[in-house]
Protein backbone atom coordinates (compact mmCIF):
# COMPACT_ATOMS: atom_id res chain seq x y z
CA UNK A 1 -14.53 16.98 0.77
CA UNK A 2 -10.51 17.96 0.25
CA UNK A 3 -8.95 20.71 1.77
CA UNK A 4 -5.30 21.49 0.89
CA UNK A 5 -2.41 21.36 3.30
CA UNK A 6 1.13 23.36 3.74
CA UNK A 7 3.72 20.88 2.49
CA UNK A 8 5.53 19.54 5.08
CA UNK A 9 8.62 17.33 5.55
CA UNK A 10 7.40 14.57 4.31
CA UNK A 11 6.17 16.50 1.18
CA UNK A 12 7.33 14.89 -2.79
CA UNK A 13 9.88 16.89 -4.44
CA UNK A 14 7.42 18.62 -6.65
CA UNK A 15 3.58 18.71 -7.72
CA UNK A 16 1.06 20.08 -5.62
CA UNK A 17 0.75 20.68 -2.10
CA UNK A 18 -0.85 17.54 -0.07
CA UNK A 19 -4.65 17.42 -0.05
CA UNK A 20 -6.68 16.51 3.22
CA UNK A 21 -9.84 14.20 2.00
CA UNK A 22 -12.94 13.99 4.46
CA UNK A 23 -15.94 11.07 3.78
CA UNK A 24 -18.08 9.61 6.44
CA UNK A 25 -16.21 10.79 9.65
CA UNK A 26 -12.67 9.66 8.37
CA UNK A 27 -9.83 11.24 6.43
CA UNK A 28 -7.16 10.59 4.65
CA UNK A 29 -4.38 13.11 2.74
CA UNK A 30 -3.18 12.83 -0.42
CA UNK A 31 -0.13 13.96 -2.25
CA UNK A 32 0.69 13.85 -6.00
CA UNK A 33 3.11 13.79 -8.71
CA UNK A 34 3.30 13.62 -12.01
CA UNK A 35 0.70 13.46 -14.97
CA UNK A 36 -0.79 11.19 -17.42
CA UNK A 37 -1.36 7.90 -17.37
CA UNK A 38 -1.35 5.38 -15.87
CA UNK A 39 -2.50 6.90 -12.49
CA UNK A 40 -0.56 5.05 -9.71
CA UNK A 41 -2.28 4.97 -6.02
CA UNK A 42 0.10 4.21 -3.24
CA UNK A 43 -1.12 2.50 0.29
CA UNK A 44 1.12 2.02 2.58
CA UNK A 45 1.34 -0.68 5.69
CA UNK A 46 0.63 -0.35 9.17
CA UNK A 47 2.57 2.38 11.43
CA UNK A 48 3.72 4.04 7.80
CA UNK A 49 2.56 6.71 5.91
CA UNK A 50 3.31 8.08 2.63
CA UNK A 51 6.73 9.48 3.20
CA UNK A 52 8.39 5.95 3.09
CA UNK A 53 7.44 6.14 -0.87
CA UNK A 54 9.14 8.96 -1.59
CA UNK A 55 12.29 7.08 -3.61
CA UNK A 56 9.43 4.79 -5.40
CA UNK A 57 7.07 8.27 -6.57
CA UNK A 58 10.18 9.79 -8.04
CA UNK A 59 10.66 6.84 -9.86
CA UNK A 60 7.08 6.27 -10.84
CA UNK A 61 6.15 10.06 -11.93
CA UNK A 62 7.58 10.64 -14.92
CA UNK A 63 5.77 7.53 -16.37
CA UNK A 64 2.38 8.39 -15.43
CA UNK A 65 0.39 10.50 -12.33
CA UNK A 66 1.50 9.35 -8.63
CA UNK A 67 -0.69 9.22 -6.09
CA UNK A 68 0.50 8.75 -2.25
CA UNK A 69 -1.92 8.81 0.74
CA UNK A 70 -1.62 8.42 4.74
CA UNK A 71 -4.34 6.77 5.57
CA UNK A 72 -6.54 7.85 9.07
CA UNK A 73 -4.34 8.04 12.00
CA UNK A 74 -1.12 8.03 10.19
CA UNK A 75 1.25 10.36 8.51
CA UNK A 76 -0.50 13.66 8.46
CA UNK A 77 -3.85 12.04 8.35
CA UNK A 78 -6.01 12.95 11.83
CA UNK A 79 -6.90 10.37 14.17
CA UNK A 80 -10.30 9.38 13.39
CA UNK A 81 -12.94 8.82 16.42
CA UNK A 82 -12.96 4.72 16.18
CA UNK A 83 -10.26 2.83 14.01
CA UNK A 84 -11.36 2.07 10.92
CA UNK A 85 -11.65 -1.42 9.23
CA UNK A 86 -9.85 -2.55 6.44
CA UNK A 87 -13.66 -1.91 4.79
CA UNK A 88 -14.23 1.20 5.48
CA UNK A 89 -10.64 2.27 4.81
CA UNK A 90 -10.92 0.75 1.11
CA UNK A 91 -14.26 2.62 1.19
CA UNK A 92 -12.58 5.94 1.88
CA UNK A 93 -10.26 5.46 -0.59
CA UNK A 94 -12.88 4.60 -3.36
CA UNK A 95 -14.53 7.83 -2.43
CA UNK A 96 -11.49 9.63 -3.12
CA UNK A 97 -10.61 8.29 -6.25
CA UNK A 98 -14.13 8.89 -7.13
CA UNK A 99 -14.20 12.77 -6.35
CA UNK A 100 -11.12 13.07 -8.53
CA UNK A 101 -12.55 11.76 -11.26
CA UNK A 102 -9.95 9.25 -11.76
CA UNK A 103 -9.80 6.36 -15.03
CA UNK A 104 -9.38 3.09 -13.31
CA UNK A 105 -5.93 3.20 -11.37
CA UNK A 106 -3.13 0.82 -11.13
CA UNK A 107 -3.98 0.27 -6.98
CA UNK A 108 -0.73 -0.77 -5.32
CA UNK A 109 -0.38 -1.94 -1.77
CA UNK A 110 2.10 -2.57 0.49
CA UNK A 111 1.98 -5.19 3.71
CA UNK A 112 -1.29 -3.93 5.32
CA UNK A 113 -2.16 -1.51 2.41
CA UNK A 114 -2.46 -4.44 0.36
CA UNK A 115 -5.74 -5.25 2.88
CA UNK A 116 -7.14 -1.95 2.40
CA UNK A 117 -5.96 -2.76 -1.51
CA UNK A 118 -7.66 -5.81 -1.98
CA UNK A 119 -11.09 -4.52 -0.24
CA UNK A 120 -10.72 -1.63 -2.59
CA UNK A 121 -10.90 -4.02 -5.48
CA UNK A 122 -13.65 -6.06 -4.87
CA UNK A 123 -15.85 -3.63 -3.06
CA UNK A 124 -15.41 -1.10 -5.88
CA UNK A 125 -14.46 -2.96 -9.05
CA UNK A 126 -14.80 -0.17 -11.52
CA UNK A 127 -12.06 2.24 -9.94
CA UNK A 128 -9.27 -0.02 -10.37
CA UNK A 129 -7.14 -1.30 -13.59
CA UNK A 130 -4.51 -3.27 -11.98
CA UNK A 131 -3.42 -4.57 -8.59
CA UNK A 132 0.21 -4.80 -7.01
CA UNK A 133 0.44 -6.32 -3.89
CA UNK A 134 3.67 -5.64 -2.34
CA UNK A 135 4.96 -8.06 0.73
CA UNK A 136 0.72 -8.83 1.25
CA UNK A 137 -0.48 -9.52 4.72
CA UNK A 138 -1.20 -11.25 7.23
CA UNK A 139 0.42 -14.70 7.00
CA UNK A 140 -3.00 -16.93 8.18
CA UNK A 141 0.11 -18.91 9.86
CA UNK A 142 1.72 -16.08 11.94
CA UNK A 143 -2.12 -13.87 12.85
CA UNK A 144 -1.19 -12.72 16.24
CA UNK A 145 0.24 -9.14 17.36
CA UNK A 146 3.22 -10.92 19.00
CA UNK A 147 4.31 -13.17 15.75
CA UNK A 148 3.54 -10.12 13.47
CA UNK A 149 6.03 -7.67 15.39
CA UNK A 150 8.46 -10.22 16.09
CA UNK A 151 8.85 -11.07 12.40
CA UNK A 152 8.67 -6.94 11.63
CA UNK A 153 11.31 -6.72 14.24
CA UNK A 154 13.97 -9.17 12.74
CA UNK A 155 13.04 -7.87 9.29
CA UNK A 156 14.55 -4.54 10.41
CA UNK A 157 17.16 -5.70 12.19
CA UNK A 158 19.07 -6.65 8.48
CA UNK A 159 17.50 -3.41 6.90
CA UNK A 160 19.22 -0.56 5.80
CA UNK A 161 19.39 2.59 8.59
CA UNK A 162 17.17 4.93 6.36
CA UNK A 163 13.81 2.01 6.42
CA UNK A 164 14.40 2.52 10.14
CA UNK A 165 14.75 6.32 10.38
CA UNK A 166 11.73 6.50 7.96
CA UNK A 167 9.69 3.70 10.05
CA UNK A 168 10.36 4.53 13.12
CA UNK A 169 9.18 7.69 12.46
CA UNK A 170 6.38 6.56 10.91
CA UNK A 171 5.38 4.34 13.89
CA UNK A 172 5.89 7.40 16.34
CA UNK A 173 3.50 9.65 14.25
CA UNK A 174 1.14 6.62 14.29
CA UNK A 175 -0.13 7.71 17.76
CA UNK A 176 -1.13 5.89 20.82
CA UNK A 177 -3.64 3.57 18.92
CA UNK A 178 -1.35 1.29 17.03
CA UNK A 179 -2.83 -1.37 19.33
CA UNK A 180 -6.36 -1.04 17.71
CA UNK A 181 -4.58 -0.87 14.55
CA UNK A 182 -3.11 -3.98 14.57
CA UNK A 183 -5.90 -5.73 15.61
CA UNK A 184 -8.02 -4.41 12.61
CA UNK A 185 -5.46 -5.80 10.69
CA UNK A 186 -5.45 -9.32 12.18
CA UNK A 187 -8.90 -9.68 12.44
CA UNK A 188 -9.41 -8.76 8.35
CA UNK A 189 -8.69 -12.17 6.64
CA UNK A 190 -7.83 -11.14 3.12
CA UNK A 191 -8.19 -14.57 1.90
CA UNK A 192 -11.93 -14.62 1.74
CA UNK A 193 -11.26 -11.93 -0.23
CA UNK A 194 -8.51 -12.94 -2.76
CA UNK A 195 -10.47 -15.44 -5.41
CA UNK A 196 -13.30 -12.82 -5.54
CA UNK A 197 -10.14 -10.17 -7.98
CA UNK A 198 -11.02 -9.90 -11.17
CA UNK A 199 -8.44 -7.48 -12.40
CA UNK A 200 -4.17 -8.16 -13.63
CA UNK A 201 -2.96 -8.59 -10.61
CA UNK A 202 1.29 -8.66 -9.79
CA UNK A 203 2.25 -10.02 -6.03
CA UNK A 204 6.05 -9.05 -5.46
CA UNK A 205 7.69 -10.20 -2.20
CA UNK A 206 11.48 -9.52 -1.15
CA UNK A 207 13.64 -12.73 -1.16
CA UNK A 208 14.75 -11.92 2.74
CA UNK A 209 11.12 -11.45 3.90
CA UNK A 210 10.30 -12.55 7.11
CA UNK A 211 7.16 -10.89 7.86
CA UNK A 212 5.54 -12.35 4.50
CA UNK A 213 7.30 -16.17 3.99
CA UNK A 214 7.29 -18.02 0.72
CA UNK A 215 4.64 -20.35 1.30
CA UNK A 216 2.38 -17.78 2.08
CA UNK A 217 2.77 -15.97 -0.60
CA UNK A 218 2.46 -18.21 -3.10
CA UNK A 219 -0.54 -19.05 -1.18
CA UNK A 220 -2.03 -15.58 -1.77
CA UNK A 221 -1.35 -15.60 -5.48
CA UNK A 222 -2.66 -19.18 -6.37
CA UNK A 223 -5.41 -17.67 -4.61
CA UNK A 224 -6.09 -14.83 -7.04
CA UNK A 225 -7.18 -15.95 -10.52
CA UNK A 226 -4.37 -15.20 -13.17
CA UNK A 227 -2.22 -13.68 -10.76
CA UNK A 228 1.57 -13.99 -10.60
CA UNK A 229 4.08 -13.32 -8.16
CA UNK A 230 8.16 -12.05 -8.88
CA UNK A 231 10.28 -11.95 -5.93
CA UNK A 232 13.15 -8.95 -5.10
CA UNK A 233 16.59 -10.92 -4.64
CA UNK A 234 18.34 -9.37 -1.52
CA UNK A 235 15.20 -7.15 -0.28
CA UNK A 236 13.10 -7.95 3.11
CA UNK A 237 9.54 -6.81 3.75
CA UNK A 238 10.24 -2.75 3.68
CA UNK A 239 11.51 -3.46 -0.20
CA UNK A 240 9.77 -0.46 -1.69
CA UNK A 241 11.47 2.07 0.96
CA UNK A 242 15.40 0.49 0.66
CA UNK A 243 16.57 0.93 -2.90
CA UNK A 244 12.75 0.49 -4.84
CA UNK A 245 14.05 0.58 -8.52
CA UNK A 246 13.25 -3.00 -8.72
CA UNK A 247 10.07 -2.90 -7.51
CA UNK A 248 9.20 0.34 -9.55
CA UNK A 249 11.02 -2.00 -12.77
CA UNK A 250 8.86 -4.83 -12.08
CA UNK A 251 5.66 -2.34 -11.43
CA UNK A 252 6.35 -0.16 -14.76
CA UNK A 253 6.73 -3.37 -16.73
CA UNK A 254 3.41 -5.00 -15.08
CA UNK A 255 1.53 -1.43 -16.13
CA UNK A 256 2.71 -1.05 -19.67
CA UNK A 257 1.14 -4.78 -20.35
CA UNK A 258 -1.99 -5.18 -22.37
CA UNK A 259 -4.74 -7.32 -20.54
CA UNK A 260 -3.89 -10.44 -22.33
CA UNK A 261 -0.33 -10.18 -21.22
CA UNK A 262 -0.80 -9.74 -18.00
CA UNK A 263 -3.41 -12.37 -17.26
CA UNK A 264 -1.17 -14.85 -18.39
């Protein structure tokens, strides 16, 4: 079920207004931009929404159709009545991308979004093209609230002032459940999950990020069969929010590859 919503502040600078999307008790909304293909589909990390893509969808849109959502409990999205999994979250989305009739996307994920990514991916094969997994969590080295903030926390510290205007806004709108938010991420473990991908997959990681070290992520992506992983130079964890044209570079060139290419 989608309902459309008044475009708020947080609304793209054109395409339609922001759709509301209702399936098994949960809901998430859904803004677009764009047209074409490839169809992009934007999930963002925990205590965001899909606001802090605004500089990558103007980027993205005129090479395909853009797709940003807040997932429940964030952005514009309502609260739902228990937290949702990482499961039933990728389940939501499938169901969206479903009841718009959608060719298989090119699914891209950032920090917890890549969770809710991944699930999305195995759990519903035929809806997705590609995968990007931006900055993927959580570290199996660092899977406690306290580690995960602390490394969040010095992250921003060397960010720029608009990742913390937009996040900390972000965080704020994110409501008094963040704590049962974080836990459903730390208690997912992605890496069950990883060798079961069977699409192109890209894993991008800023050079300065803290939350998401090295190790681990080359960890994730000898994980994933064929994937392959580019670092940012000079960008932490929030690298698709500060200055994204070299994520969106890396992402357009990763789309525009045939199968064979991008398997390599």
């Amino acid at each position: 079920m989608a309902d459309e919503l008044d475009g708020g502040p947080q609304a793209a600078s054109s395409g339609p207004p922001p759709t509301r999307f209702t399936y098994a008790g949960a809901s998430l909304v859904a803004e677009q931009q764009g047209a074409g293909a490839p169809v992009f589909v934007l999930v963002h990390g925990i205590g965001m929404g899909r606001s802090v893509f605004r500089g990558l969808v103007e980027l993205l849109a005129p090479h395909g159709r853009v797709i940003a959502v807040d997932q429940p409990g964030y952005g514009e999205a309502p609260e739902p009545a228990r937290t949702l999994t990482m499961e039933r979250t990728a389940d939501l989305v499938a169901a969206f991308l479903r009841a718009q009739a959608l060719p298989p996307v090119v699914l891209i994920g950032h920090s917890m979004g890549t969770q809710v990514a991944v699930e999305t991916t195995v759990r519903h094969p035929e809806l997705v093209e590609r995968l990007v997994l931006v900055a993927p969590t959580v570290d199996s080295a660092a899977r406690t609230a306290l580690r995960q903030l602390l490394h969040l926390a010095q992250d921003l510290a060397v960010e720029s002032p608009l990742v913390v205007l937009r996040g900390g806004r972000e965080y704020l709108r994110a409501g008094p459940h963040l704590r049962r938010k974080m836990r459903a991420m730390l208690v997912h473990r992605p890496e069950d999950v990883y060798p079961r991908i069977g699409v192109p997959t890209l894993v991008l990681r800023g050079s300065d990020d803290l939350v998401c070290p090295r190790a681990w992520v080359r960890t994730v992506t000898a994980a994933i069969p064929g994937a392959r992983c580019e670092e940012v130079p000079g960008h932490g964890h929030e690298t698709m929010i500060r200055d994204p044209e070299q994520a969106a570079t890396r992402i357009l060139a990763f789309a525009s590859e045939d199968a064979h290419d991008a398997e390599r």
